[in-house]
PDB file of N, CA and C in Angstrom:
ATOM      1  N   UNK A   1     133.966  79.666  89.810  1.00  0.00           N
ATOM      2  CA  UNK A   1     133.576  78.875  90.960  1.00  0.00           C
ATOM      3  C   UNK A   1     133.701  79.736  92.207  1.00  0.00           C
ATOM      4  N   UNK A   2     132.630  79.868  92.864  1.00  0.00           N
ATOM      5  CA  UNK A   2     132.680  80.836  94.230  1.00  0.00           C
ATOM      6  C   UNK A   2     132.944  80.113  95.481  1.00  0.00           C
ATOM      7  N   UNK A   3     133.001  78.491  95.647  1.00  0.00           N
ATOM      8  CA  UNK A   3     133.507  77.834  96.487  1.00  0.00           C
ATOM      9  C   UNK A   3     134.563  77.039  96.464  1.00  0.00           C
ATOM     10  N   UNK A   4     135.602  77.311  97.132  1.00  0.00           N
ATOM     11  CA  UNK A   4     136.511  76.225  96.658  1.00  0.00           C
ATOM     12  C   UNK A   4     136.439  74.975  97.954  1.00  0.00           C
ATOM     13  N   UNK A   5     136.423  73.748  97.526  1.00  0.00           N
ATOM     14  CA  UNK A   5     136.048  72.743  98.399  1.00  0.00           C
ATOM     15  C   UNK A   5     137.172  72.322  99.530  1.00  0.00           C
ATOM     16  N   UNK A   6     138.465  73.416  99.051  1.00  0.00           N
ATOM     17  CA  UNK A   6     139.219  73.089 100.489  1.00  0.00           C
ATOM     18  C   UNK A   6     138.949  73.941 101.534  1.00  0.00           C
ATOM     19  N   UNK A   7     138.104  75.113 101.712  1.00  0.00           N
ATOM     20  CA  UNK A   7     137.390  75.901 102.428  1.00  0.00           C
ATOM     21  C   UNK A   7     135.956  75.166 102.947  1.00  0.00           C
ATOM     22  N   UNK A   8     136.303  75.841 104.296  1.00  0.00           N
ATOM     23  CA  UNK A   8     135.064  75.684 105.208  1.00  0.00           C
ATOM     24  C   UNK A   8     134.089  76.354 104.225  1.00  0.00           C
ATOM     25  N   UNK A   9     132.633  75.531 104.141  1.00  0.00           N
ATOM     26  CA  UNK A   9     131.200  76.222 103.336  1.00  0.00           C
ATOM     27  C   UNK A   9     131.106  77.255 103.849  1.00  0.00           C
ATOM     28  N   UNK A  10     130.552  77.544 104.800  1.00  0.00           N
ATOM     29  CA  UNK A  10     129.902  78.733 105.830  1.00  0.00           C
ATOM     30  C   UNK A  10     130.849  79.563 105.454  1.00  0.00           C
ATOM     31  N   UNK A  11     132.295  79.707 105.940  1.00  0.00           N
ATOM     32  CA  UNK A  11     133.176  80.438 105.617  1.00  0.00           C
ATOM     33  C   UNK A  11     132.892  81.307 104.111  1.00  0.00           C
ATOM     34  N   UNK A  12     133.188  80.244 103.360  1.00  0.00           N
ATOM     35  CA  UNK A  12     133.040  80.833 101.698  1.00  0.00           C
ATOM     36  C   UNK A  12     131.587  81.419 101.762  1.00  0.00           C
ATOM     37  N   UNK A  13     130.772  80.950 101.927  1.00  0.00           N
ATOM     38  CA  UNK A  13     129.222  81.655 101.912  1.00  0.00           C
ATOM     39  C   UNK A  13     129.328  83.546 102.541  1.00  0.00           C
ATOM     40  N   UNK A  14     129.830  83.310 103.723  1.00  0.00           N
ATOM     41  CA  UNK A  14     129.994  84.302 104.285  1.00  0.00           C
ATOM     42  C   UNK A  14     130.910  85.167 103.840  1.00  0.00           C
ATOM     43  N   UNK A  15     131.869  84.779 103.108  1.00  0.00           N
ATOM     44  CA  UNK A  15     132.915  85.760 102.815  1.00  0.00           C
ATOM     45  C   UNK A  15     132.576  86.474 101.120  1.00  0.00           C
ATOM     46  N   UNK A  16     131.873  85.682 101.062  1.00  0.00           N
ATOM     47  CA  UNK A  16     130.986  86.069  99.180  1.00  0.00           C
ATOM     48  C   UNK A  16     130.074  86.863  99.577  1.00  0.00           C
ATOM     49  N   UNK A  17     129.150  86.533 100.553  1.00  0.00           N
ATOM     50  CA  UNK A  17     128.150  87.281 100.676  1.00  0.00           C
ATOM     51  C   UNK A  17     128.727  89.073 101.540  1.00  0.00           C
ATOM     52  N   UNK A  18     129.635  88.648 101.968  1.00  0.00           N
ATOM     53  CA  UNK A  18     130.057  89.822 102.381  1.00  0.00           C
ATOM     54  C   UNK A  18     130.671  91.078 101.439  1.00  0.00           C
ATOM     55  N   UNK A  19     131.235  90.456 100.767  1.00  0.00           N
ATOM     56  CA  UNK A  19     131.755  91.018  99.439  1.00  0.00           C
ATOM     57  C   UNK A  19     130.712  91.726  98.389  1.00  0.00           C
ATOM     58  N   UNK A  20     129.690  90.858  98.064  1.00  0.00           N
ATOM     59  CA  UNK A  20     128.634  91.049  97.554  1.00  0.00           C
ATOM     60  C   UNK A  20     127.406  92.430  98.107  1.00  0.00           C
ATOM     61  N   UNK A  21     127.574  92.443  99.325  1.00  0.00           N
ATOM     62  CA  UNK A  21     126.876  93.397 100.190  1.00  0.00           C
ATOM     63  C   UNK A  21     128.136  94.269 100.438  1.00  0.00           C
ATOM     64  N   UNK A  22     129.142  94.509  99.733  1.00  0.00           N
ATOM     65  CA  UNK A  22     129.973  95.672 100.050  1.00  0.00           C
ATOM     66  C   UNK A  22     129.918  96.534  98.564  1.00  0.00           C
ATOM     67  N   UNK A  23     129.987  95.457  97.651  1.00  0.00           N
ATOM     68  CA  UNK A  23     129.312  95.947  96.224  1.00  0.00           C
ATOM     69  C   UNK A  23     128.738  96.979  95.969  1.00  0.00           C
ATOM     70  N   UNK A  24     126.971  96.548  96.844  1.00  0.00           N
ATOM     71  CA  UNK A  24     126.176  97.198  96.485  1.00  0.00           C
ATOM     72  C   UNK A  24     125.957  98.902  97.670  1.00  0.00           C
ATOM     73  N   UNK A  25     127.151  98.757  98.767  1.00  0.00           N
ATOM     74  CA  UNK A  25     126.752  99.754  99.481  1.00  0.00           C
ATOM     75  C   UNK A  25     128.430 100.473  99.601  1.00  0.00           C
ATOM     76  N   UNK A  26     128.654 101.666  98.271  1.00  0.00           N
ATOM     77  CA  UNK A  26     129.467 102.498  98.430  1.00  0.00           C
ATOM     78  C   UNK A  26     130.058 103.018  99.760  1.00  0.00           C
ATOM     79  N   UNK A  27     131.704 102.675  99.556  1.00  0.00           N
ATOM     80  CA  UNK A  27     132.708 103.340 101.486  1.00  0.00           C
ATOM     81  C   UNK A  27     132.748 102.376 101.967  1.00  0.00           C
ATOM     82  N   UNK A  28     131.627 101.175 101.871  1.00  0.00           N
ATOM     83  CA  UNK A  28     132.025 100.216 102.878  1.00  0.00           C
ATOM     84  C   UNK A  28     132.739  99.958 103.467  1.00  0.00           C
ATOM     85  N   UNK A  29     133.471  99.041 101.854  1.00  0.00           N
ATOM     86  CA  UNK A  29     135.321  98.574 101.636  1.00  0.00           C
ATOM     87  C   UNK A  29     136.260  99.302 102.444  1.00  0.00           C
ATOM     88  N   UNK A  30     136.379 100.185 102.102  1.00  0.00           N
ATOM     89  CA  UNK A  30     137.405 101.208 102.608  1.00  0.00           C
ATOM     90  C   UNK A  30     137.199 101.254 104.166  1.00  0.00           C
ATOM     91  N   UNK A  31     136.282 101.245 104.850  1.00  0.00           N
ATOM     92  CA  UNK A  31     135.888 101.080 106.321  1.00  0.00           C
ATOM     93  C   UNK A  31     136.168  99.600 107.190  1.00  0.00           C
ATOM     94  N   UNK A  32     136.629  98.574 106.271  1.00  0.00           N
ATOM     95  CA  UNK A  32     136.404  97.438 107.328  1.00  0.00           C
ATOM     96  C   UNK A  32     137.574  97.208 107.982  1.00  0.00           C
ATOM     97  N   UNK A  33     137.796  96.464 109.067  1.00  0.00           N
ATOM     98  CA  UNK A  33     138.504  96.644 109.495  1.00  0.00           C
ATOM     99  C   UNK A  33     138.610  95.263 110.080  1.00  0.00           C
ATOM    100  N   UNK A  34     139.856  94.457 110.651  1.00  0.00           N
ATOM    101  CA  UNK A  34     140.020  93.248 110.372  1.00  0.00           C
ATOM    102  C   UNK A  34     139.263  93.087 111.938  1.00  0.00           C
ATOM    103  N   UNK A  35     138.911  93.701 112.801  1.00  0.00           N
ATOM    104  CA  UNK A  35     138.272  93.108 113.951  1.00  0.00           C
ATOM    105  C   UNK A  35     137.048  93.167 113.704  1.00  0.00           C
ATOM    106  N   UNK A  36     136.544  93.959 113.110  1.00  0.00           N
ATOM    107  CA  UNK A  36     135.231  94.330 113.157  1.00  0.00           C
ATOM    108  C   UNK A  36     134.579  93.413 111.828  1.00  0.00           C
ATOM    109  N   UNK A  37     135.531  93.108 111.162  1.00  0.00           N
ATOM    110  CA  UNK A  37     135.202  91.866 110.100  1.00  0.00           C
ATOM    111  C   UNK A  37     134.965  90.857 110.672  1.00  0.00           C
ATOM    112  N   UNK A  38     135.787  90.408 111.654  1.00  0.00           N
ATOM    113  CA  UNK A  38     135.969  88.887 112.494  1.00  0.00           C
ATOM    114  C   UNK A  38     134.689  89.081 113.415  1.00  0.00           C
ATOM    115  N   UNK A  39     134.625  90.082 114.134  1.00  0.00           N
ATOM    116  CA  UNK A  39     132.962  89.972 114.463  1.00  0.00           C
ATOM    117  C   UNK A  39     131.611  89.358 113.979  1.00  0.00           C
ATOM    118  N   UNK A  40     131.522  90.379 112.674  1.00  0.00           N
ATOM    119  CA  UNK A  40     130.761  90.173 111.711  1.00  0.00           C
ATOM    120  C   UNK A  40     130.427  88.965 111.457  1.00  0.00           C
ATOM    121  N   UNK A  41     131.495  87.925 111.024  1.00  0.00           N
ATOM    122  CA  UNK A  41     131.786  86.797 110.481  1.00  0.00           C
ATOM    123  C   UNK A  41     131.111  85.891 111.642  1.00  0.00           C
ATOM    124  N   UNK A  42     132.407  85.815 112.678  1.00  0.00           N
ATOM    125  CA  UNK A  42     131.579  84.865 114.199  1.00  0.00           C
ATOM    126  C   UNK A  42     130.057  84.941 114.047  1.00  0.00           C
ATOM    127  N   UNK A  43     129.658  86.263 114.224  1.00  0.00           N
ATOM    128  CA  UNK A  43     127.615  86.185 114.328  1.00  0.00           C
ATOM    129  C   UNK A  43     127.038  85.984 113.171  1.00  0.00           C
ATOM    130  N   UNK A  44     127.698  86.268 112.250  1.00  0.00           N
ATOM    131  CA  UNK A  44     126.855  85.403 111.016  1.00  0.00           C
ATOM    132  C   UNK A  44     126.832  84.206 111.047  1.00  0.00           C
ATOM    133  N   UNK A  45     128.182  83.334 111.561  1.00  0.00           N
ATOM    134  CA  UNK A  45     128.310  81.592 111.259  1.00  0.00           C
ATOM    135  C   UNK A  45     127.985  81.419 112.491  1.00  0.00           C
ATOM    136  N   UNK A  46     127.279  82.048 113.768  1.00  0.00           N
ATOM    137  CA  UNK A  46     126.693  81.558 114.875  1.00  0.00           C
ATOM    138  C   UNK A  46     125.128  81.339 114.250  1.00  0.00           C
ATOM    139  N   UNK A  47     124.914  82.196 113.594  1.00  0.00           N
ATOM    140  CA  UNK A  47     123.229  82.400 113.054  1.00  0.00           C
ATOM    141  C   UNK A  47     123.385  81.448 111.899  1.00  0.00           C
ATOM    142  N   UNK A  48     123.910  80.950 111.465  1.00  0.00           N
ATOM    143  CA  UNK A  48     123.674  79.966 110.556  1.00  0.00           C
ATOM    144  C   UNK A  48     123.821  78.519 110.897  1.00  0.00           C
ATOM    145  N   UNK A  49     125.152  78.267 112.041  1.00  0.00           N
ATOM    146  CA  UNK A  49     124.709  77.054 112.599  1.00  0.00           C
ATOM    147  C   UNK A  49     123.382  76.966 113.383  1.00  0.00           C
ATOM    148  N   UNK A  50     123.411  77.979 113.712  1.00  0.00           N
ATOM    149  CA  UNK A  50     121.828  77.324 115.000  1.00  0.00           C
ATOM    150  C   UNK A  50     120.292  77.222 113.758  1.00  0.00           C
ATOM    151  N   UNK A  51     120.629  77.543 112.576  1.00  0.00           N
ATOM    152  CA  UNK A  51     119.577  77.630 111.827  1.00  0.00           C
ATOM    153  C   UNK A  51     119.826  76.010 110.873  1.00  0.00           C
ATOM    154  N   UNK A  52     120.742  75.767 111.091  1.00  0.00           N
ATOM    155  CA  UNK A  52     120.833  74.368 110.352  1.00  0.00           C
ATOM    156  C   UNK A  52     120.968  73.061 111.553  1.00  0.00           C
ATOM    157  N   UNK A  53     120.767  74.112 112.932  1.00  0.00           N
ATOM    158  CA  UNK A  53     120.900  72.915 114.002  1.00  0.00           C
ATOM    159  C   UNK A  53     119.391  72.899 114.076  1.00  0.00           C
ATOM    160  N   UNK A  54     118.005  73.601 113.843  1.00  0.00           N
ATOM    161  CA  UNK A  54     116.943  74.112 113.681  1.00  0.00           C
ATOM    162  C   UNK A  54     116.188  72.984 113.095  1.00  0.00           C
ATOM    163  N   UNK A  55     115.041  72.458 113.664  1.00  0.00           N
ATOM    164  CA  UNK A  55     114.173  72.031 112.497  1.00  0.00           C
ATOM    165  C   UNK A  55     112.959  72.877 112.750  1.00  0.00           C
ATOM    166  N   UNK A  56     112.204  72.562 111.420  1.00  0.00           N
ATOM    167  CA  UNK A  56     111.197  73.649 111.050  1.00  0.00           C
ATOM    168  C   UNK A  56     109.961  72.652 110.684  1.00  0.00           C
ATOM    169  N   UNK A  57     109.070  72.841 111.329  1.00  0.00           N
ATOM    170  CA  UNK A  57     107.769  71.871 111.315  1.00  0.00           C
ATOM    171  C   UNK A  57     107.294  72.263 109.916  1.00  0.00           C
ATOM    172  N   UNK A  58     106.603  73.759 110.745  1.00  0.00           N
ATOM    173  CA  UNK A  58     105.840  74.510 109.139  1.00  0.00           C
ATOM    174  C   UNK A  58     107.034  75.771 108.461  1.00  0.00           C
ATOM    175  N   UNK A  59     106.254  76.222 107.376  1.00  0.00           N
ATOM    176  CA  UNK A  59     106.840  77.749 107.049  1.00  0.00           C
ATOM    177  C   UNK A  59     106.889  78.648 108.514  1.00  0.00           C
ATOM    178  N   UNK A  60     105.768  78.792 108.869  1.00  0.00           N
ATOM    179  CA  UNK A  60     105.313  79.761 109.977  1.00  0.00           C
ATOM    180  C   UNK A  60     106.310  79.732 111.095  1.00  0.00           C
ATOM    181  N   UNK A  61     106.717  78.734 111.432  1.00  0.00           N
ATOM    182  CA  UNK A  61     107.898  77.995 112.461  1.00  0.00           C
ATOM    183  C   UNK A  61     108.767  78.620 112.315  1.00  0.00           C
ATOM    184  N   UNK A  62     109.287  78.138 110.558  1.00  0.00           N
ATOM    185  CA  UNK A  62     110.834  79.389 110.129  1.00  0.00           C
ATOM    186  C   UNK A  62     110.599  80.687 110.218  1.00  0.00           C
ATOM    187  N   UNK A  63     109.562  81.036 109.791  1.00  0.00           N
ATOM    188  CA  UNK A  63     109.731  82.469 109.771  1.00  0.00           C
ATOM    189  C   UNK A  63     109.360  83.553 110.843  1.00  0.00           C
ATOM    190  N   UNK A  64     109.238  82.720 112.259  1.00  0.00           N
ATOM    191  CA  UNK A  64     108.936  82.891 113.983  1.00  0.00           C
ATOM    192  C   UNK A  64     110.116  83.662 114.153  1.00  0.00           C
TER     193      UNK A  64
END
């Protein structure tokens, strides 16, 4: 199970997907660093609320 339901969604989304994209790009890991993580994190779950605060008429709309 990759979410556990006493965690914030976004959170878990973001922290899998981060993991997942450290996977595939060798040194990463070894480079992060707990501010520059917390960055990361803030502008990802800023870009994901405003995309679920978002409505989308057409495709073309979303992908503007």
């Amino acid at each position: 199970m990759y979410f556990i339901t006493k965690v914030d969604f976004i959170d878990a989304a973001i922290n899998r997907a981060y993991r997942d994209f450290n996977r595939t790009q060798t040194g990463l890991a070894e480079k992060k660093k707990a501010d520059s993580y917390s960055k990361f994190k803030n502008l990802i779950r800023t870009i994901i609320e405003e995309l679920l605060n978002t409505e989308f008429s057409t495709q073309a709309d979303f992908d503007a």
